[in-house]
PDB file of N, CA and C in Angstrom:
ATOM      1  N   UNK A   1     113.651 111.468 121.875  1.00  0.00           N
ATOM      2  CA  UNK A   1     112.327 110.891 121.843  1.00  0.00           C
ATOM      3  C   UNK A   1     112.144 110.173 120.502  1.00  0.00           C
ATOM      4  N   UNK A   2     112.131 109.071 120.382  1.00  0.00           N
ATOM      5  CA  UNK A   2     111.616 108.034 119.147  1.00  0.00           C
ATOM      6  C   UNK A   2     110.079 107.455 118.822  1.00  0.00           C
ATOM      7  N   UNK A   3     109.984 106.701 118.427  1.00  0.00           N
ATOM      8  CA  UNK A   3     108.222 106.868 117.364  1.00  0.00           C
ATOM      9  C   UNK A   3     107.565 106.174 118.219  1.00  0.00           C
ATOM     10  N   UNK A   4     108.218 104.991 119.330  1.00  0.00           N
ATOM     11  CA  UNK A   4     107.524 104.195 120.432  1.00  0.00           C
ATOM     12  C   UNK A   4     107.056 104.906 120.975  1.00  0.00           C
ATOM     13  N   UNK A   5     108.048 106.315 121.684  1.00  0.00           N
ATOM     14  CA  UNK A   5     107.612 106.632 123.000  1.00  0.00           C
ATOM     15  C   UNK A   5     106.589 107.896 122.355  1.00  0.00           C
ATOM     16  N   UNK A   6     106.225 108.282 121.418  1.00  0.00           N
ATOM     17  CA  UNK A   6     104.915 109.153 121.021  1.00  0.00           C
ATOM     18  C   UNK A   6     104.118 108.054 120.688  1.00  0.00           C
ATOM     19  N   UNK A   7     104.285 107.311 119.992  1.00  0.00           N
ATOM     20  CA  UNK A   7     103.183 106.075 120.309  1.00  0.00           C
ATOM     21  C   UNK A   7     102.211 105.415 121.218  1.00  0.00           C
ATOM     22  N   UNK A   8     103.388 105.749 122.392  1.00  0.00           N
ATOM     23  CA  UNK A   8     102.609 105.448 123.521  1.00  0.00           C
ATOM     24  C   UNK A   8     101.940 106.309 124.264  1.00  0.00           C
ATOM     25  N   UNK A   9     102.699 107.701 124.138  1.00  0.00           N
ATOM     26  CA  UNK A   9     102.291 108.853 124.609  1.00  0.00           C
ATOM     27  C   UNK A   9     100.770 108.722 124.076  1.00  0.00           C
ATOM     28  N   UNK A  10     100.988 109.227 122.788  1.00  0.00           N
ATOM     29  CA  UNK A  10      98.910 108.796 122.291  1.00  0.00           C
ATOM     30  C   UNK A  10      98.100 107.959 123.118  1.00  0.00           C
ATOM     31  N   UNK A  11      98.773 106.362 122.957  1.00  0.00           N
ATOM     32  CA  UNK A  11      98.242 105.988 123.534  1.00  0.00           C
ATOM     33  C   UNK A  11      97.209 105.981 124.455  1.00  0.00           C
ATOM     34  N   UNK A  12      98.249 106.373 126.045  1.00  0.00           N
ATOM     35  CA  UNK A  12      98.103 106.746 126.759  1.00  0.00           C
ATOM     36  C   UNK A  12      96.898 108.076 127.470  1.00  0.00           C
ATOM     37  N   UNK A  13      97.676 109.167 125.779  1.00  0.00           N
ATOM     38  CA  UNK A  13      96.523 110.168 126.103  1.00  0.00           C
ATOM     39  C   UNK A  13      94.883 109.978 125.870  1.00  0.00           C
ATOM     40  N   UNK A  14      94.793 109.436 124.919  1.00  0.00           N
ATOM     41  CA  UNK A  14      93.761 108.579 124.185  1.00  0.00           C
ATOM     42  C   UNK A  14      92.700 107.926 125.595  1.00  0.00           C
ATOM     43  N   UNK A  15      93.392 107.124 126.310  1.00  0.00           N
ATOM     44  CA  UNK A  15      92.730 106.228 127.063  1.00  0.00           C
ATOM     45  C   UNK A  15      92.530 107.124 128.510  1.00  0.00           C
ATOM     46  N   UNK A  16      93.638 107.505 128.669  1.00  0.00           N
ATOM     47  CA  UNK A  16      93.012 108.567 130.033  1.00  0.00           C
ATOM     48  C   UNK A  16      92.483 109.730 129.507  1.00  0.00           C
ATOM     49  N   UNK A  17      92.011 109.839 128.552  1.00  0.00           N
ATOM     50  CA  UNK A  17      91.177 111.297 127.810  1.00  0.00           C
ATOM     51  C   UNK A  17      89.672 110.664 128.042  1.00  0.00           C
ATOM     52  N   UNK A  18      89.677 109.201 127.599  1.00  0.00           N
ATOM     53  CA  UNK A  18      88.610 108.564 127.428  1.00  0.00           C
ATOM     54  C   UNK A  18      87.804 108.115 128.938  1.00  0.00           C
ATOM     55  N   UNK A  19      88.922 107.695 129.912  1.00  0.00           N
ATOM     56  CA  UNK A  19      88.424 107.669 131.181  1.00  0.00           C
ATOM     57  C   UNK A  19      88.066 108.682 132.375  1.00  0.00           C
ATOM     58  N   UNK A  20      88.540 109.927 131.714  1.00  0.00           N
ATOM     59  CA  UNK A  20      88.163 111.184 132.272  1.00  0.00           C
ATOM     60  C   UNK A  20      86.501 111.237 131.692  1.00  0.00           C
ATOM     61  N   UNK A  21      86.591 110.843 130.235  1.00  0.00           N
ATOM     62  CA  UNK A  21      84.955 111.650 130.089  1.00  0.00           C
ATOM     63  C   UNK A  21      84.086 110.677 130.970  1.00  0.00           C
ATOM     64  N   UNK A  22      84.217 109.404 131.083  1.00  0.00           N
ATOM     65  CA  UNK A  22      83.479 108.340 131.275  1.00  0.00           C
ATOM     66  C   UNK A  22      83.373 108.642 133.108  1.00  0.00           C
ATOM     67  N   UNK A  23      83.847 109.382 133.612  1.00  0.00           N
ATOM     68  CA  UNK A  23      83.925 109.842 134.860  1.00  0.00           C
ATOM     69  C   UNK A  23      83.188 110.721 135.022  1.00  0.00           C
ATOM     70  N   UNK A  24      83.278 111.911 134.466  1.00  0.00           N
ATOM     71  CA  UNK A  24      82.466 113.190 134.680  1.00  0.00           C
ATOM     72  C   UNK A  24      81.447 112.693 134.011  1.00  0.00           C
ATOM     73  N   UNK A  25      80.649 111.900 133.121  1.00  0.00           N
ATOM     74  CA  UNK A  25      79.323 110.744 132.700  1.00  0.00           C
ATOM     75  C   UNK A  25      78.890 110.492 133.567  1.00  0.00           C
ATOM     76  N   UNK A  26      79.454 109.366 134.475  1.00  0.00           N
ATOM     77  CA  UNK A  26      78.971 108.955 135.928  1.00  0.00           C
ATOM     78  C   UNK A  26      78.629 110.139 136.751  1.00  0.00           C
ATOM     79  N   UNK A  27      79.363 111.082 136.998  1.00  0.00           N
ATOM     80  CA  UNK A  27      79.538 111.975 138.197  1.00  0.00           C
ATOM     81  C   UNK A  27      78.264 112.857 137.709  1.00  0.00           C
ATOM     82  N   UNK A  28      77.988 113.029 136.509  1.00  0.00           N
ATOM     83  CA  UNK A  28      76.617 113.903 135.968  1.00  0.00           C
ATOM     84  C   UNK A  28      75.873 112.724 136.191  1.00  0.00           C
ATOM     85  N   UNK A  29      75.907 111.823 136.243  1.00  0.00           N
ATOM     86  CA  UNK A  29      74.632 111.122 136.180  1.00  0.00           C
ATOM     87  C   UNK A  29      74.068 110.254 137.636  1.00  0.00           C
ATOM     88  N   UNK A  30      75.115 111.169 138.516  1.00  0.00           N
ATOM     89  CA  UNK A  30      74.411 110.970 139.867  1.00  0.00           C
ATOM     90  C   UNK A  30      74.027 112.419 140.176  1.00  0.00           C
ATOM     91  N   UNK A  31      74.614 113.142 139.714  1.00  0.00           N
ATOM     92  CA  UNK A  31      74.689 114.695 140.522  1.00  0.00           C
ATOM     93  C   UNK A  31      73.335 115.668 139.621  1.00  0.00           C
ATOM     94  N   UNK A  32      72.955 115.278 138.656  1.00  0.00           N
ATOM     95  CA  UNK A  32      72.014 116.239 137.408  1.00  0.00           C
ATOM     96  C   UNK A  32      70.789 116.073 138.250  1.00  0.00           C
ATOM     97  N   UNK A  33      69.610 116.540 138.204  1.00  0.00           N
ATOM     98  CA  UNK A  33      68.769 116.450 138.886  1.00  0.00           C
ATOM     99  C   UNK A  33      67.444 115.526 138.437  1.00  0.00           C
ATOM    100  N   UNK A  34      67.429 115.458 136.941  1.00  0.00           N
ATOM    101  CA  UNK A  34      66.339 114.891 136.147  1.00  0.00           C
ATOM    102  C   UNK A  34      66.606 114.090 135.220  1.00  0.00           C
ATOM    103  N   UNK A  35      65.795 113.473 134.620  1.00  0.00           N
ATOM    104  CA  UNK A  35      66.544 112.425 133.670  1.00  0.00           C
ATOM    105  C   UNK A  35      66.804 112.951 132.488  1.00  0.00           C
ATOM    106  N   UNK A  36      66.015 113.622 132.064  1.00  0.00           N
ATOM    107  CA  UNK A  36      66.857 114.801 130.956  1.00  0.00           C
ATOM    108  C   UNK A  36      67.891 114.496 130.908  1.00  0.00           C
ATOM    109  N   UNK A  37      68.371 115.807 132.056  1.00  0.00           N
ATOM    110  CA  UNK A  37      69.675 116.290 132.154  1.00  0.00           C
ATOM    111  C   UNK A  37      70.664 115.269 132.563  1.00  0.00           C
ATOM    112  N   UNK A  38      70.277 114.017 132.813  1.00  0.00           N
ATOM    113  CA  UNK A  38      71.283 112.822 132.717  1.00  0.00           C
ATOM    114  C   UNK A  38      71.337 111.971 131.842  1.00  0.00           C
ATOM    115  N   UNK A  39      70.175 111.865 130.606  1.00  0.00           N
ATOM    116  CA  UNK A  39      70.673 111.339 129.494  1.00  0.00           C
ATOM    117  C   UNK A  39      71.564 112.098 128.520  1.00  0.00           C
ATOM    118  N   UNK A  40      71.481 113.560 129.061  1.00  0.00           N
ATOM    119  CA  UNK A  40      72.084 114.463 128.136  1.00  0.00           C
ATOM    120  C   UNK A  40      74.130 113.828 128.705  1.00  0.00           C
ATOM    121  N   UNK A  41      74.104 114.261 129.719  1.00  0.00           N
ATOM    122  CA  UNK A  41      75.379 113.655 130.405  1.00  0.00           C
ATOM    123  C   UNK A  41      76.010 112.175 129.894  1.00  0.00           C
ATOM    124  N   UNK A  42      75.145 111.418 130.020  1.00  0.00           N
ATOM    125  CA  UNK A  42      75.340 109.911 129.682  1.00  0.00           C
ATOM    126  C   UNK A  42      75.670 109.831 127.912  1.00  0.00           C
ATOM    127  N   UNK A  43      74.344 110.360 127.343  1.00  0.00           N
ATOM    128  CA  UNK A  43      74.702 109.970 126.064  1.00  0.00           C
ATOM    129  C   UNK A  43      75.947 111.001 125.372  1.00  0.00           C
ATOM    130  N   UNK A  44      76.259 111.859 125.683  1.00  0.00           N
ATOM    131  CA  UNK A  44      77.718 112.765 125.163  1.00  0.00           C
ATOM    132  C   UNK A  44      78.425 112.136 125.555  1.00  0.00           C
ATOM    133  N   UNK A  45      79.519 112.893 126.812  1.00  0.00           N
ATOM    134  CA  UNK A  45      80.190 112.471 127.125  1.00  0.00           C
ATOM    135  C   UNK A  45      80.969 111.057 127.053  1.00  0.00           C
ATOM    136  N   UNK A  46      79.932 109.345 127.459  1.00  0.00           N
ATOM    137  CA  UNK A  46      80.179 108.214 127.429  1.00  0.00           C
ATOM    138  C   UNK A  46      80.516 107.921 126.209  1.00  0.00           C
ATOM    139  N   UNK A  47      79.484 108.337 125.034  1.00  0.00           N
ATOM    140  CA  UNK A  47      80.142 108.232 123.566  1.00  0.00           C
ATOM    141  C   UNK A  47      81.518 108.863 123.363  1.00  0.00           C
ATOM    142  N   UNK A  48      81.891 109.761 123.802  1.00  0.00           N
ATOM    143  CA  UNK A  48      83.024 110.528 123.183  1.00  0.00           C
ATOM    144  C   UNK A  48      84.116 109.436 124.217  1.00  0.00           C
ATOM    145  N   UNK A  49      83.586 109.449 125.372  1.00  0.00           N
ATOM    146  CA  UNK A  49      84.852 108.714 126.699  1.00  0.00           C
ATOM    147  C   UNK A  49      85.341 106.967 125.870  1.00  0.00           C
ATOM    148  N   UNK A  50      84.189 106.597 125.278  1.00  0.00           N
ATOM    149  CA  UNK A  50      84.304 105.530 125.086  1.00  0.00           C
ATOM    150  C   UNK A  50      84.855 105.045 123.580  1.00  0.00           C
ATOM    151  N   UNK A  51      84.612 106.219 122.604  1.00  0.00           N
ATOM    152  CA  UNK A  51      85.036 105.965 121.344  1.00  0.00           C
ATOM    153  C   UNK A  51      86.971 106.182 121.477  1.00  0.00           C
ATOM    154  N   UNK A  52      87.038 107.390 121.976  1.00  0.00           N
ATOM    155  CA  UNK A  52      88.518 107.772 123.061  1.00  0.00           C
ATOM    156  C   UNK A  52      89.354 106.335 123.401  1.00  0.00           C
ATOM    157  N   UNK A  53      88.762 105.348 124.617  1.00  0.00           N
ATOM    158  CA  UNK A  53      88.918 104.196 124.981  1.00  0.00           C
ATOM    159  C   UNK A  53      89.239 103.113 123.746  1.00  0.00           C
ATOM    160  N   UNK A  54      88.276 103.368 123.145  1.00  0.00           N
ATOM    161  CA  UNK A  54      88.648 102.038 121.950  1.00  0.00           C
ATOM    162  C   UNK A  54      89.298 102.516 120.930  1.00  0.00           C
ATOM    163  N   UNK A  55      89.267 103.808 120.524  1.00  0.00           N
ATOM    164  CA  UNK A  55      90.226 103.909 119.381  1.00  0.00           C
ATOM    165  C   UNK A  55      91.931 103.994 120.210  1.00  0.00           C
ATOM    166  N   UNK A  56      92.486 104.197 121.196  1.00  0.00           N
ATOM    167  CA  UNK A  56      93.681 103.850 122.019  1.00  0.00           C
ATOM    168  C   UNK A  56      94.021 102.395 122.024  1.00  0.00           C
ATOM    169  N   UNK A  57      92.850 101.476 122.194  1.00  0.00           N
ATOM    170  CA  UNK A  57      92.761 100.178 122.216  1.00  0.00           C
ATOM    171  C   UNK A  57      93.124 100.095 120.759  1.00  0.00           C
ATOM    172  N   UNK A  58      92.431 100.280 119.734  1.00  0.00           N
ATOM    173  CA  UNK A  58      92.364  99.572 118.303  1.00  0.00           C
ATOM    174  C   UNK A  58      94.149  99.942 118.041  1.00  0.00           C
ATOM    175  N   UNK A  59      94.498 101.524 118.291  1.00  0.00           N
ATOM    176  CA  UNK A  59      96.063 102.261 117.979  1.00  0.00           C
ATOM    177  C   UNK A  59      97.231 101.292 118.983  1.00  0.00           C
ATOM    178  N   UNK A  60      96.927 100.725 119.811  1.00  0.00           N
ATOM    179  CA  UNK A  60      97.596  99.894 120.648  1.00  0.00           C
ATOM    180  C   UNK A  60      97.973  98.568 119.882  1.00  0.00           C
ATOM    181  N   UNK A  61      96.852  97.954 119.374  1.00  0.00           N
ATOM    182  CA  UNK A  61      97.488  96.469 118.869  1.00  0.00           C
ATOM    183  C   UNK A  61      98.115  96.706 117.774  1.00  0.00           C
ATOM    184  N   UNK A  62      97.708  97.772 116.938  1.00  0.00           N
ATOM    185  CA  UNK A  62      97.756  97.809 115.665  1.00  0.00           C
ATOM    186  C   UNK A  62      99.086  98.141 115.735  1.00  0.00           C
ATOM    187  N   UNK A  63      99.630  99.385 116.289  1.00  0.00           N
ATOM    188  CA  UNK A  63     100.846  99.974 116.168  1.00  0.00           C
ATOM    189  C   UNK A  63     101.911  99.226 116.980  1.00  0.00           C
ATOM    190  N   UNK A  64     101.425  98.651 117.733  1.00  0.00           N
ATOM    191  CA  UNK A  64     102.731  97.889 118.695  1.00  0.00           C
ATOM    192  C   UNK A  64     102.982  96.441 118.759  1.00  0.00           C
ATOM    193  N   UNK A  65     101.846  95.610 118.509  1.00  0.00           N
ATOM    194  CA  UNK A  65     101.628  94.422 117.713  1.00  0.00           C
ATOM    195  C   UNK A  65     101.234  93.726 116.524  1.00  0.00           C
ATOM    196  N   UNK A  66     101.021  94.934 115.874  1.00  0.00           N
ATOM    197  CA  UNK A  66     100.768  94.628 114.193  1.00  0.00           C
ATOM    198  C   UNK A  66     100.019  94.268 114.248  1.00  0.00           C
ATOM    199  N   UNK A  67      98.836  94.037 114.701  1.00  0.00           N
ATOM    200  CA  UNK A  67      97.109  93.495 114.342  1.00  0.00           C
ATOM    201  C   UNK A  67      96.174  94.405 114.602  1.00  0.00           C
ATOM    202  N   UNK A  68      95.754  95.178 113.485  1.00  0.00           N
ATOM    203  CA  UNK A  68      94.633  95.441 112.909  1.00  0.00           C
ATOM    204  C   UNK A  68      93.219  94.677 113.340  1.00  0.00           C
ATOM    205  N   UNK A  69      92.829  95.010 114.426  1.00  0.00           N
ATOM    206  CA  UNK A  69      91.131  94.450 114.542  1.00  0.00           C
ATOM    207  C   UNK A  69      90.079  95.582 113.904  1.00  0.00           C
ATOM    208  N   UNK A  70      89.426  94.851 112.964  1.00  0.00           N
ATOM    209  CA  UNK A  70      88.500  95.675 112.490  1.00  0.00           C
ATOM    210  C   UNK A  70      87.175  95.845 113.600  1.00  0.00           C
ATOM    211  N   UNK A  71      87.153  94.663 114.402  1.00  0.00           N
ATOM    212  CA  UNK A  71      85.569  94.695 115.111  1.00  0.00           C
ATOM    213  C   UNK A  71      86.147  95.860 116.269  1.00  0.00           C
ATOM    214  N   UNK A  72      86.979  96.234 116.554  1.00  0.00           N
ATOM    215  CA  UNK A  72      87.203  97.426 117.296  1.00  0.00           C
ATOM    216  C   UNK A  72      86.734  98.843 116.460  1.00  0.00           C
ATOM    217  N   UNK A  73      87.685  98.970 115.315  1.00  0.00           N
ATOM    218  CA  UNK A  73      86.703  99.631 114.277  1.00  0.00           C
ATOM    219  C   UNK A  73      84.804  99.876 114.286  1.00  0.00           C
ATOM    220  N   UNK A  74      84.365  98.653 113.988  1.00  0.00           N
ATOM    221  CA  UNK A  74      82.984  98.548 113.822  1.00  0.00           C
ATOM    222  C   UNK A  74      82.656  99.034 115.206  1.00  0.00           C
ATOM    223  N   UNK A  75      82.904  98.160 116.352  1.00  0.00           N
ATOM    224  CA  UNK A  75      82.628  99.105 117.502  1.00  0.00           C
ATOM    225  C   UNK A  75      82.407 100.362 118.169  1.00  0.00           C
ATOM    226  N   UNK A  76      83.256 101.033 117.025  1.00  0.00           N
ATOM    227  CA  UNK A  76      83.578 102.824 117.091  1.00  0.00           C
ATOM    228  C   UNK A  76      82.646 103.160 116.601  1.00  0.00           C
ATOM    229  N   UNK A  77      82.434 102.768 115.358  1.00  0.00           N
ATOM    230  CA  UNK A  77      81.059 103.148 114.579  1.00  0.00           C
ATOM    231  C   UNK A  77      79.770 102.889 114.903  1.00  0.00           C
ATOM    232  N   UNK A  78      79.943 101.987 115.363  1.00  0.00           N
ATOM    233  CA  UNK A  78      78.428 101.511 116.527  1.00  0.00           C
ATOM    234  C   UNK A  78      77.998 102.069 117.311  1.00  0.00           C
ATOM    235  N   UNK A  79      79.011 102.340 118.095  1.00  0.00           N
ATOM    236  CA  UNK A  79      78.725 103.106 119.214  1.00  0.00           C
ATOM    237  C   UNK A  79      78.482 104.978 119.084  1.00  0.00           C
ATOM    238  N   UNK A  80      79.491 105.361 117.910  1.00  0.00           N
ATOM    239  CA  UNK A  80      78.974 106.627 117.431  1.00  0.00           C
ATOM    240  C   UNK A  80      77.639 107.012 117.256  1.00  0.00           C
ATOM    241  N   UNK A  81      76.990 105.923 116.633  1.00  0.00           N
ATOM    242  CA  UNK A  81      75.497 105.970 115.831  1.00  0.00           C
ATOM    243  C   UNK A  81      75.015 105.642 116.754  1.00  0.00           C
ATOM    244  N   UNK A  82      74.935 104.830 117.582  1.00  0.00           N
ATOM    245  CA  UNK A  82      73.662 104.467 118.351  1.00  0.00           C
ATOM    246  C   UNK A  82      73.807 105.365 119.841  1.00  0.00           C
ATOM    247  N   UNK A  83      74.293 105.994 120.967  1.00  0.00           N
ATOM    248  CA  UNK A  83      74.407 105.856 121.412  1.00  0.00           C
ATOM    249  C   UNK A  83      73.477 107.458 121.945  1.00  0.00           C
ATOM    250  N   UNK A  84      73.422 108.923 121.088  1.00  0.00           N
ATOM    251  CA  UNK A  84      73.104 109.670 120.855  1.00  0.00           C
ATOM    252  C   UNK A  84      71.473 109.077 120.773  1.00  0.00           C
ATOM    253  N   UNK A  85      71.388 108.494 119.406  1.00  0.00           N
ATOM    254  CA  UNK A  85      69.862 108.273 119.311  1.00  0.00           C
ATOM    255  C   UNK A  85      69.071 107.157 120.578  1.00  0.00           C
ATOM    256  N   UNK A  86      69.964 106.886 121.355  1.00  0.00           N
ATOM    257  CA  UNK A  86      69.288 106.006 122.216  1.00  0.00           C
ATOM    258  C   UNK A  86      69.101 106.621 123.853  1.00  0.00           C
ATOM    259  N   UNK A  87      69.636 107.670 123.729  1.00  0.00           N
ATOM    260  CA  UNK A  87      70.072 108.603 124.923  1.00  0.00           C
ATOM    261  C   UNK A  87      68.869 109.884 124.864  1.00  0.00           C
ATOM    262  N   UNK A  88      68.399 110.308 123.365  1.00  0.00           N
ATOM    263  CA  UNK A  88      67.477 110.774 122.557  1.00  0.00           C
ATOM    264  C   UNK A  88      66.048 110.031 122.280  1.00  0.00           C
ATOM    265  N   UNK A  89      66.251 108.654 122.148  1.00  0.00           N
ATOM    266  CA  UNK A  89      64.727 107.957 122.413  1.00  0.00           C
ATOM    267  C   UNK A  89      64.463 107.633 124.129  1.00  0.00           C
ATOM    268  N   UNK A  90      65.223 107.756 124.712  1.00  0.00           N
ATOM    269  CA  UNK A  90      64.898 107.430 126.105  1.00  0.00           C
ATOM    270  C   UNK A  90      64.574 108.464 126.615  1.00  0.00           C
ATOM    271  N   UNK A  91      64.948 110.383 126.615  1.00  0.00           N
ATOM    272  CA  UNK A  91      64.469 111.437 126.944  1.00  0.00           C
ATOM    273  C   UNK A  91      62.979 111.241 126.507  1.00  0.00           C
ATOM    274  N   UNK A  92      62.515 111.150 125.076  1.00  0.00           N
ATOM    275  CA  UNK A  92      61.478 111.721 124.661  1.00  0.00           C
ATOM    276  C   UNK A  92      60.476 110.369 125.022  1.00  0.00           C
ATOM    277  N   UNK A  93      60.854 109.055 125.428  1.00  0.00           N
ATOM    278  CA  UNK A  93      59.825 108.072 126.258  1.00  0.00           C
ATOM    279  C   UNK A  93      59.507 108.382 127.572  1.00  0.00           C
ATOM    280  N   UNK A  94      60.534 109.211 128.208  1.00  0.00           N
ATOM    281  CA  UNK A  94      60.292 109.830 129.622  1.00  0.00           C
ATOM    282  C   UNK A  94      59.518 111.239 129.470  1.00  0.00           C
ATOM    283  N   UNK A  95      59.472 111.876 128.470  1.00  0.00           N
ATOM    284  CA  UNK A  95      58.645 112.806 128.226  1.00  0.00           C
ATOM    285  C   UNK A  95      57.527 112.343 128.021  1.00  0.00           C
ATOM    286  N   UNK A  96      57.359 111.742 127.082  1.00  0.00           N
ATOM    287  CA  UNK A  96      56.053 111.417 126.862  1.00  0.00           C
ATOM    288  C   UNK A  96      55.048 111.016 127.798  1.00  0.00           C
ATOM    289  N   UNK A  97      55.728 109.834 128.463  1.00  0.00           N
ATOM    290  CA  UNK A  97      55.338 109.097 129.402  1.00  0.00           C
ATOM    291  C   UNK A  97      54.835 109.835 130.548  1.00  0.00           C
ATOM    292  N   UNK A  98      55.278 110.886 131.211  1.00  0.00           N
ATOM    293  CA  UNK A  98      54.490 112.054 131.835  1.00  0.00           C
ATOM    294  C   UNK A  98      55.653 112.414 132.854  1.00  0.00           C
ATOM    295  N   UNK A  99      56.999 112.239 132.657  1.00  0.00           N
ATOM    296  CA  UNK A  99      58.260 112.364 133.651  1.00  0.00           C
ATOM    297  C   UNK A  99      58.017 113.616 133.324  1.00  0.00           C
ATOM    298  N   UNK A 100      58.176 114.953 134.546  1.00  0.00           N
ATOM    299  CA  UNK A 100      58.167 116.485 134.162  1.00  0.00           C
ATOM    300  C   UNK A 100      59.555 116.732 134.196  1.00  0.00           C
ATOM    301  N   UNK A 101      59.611 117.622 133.910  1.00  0.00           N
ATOM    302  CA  UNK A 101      61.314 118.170 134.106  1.00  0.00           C
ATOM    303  C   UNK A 101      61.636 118.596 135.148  1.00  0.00           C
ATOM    304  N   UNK A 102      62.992 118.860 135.510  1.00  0.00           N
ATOM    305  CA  UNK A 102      62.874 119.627 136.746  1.00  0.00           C
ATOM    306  C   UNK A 102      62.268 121.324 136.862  1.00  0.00           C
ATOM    307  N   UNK A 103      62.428 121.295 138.129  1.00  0.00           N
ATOM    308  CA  UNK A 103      61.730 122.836 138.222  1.00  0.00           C
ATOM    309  C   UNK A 103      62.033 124.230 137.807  1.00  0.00           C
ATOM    310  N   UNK A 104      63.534 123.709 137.734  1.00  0.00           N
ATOM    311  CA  UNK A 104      64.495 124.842 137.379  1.00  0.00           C
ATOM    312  C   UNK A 104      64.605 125.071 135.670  1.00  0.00           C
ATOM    313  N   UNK A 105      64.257 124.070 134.796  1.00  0.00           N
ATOM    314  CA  UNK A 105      64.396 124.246 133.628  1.00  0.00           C
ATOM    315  C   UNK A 105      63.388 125.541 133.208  1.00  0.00           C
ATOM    316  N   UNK A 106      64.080 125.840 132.456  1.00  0.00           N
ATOM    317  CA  UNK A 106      63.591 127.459 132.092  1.00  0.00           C
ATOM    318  C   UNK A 106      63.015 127.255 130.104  1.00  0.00           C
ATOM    319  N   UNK A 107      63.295 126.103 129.626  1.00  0.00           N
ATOM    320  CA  UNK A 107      62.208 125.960 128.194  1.00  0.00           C
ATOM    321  C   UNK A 107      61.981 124.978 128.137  1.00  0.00           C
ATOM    322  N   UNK A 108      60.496 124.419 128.003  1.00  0.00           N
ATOM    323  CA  UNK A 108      60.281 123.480 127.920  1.00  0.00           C
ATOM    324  C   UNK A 108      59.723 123.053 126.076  1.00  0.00           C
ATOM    325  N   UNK A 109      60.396 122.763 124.782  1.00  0.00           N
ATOM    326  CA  UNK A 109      59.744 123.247 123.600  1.00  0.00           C
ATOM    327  C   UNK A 109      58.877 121.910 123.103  1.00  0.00           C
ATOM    328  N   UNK A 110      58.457 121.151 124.064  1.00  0.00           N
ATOM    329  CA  UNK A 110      58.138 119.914 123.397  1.00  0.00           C
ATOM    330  C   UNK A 110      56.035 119.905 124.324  1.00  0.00           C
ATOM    331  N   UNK A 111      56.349 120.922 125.002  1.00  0.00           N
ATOM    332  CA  UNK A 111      54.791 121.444 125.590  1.00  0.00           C
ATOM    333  C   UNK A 111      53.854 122.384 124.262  1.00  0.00           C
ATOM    334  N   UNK A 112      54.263 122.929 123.510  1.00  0.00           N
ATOM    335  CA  UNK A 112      53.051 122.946 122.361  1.00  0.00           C
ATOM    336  C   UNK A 112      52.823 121.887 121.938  1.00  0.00           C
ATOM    337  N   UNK A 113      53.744 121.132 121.241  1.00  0.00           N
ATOM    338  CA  UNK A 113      53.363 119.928 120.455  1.00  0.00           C
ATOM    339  C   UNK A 113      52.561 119.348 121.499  1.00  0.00           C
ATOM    340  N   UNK A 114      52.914 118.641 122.385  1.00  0.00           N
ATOM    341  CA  UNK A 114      51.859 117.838 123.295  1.00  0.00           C
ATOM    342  C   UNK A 114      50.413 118.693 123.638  1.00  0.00           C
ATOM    343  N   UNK A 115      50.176 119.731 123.818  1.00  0.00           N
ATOM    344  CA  UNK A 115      49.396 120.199 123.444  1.00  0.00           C
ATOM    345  C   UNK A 115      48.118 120.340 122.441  1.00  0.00           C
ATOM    346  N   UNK A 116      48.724 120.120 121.422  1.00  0.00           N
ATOM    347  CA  UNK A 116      48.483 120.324 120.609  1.00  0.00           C
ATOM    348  C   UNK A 116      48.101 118.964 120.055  1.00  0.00           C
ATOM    349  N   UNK A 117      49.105 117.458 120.393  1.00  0.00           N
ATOM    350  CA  UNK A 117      48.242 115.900 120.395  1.00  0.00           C
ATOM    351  C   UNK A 117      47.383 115.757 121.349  1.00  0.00           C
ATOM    352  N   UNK A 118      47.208 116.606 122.346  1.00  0.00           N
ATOM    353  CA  UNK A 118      46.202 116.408 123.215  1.00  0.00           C
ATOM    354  C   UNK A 118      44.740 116.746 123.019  1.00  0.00           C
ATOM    355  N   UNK A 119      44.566 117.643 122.007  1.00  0.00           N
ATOM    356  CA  UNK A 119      43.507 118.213 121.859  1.00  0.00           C
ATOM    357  C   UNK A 119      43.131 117.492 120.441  1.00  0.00           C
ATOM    358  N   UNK A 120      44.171 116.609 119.342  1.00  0.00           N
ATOM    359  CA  UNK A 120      43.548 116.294 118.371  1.00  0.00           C
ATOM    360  C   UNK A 120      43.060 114.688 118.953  1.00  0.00           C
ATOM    361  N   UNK A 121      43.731 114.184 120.105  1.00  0.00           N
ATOM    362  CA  UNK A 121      43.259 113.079 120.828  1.00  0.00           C
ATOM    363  C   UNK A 121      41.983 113.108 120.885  1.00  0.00           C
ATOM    364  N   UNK A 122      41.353 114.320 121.228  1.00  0.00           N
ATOM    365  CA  UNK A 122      40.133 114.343 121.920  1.00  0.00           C
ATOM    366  C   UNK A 122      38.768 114.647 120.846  1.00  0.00           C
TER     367      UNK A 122
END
């Protein structure tokens, strides 16, 4: 075994590591019952499936064609940072907004606080 064929092995693992998460993402985000529990699905998983995906991509040109793309880089980082807090502002606009949870959820910790703007509303 020589440095190509673990090279590629990574590769490889890298990108079908990455298309597994990006699968069970989808598959939670038909199968979860509430939007909660499918931004929770969407925003993990897809970040991790997808940073997976492009860092295989970035280890691919770099190591087997000698080019270094940095905007693959920046991409990683982009997508690290934003993808959590946007998965996180879209729960708490569906909260707010008056989406309930499902029935089965057993804590709800964001019912004092609203509570509690409800009554200084008034």
């Amino acid at each position: 075994m020589n440095v190509t064929e673990i090279i590629d092995g990574l590769i490889v693992l890298l990108v079908m590591a990455g298309a597994l998460l990006t699968l069970i993402s989808a598959i939670g985000a038909l199968r979860l019952p509430d939007v909660y529990m499918r931004s929770h699905a969407i925003g993990k998983s897809t970040t991790l499936g997808m940073i997976f995906i492009l860092t295989g991509t970035l280890f691919y040109f770099w190591l087997k064609h000698h080019h270094f793309n940095s905007r693959l880089l920046l991409a990683i980082v982009f997508i690290f940072l934003t993808s959590p807090v946007s998965a996180h502002l879209i729960s708490r606009a569906a909260y707010y907004s008056g989406v309930r949870p499902w029935e089965g959820t057993v804590r709800d910790d964001l019912a004092k606080q609203r509570e509690k703007l409800a009554k200084r509303a008034k």
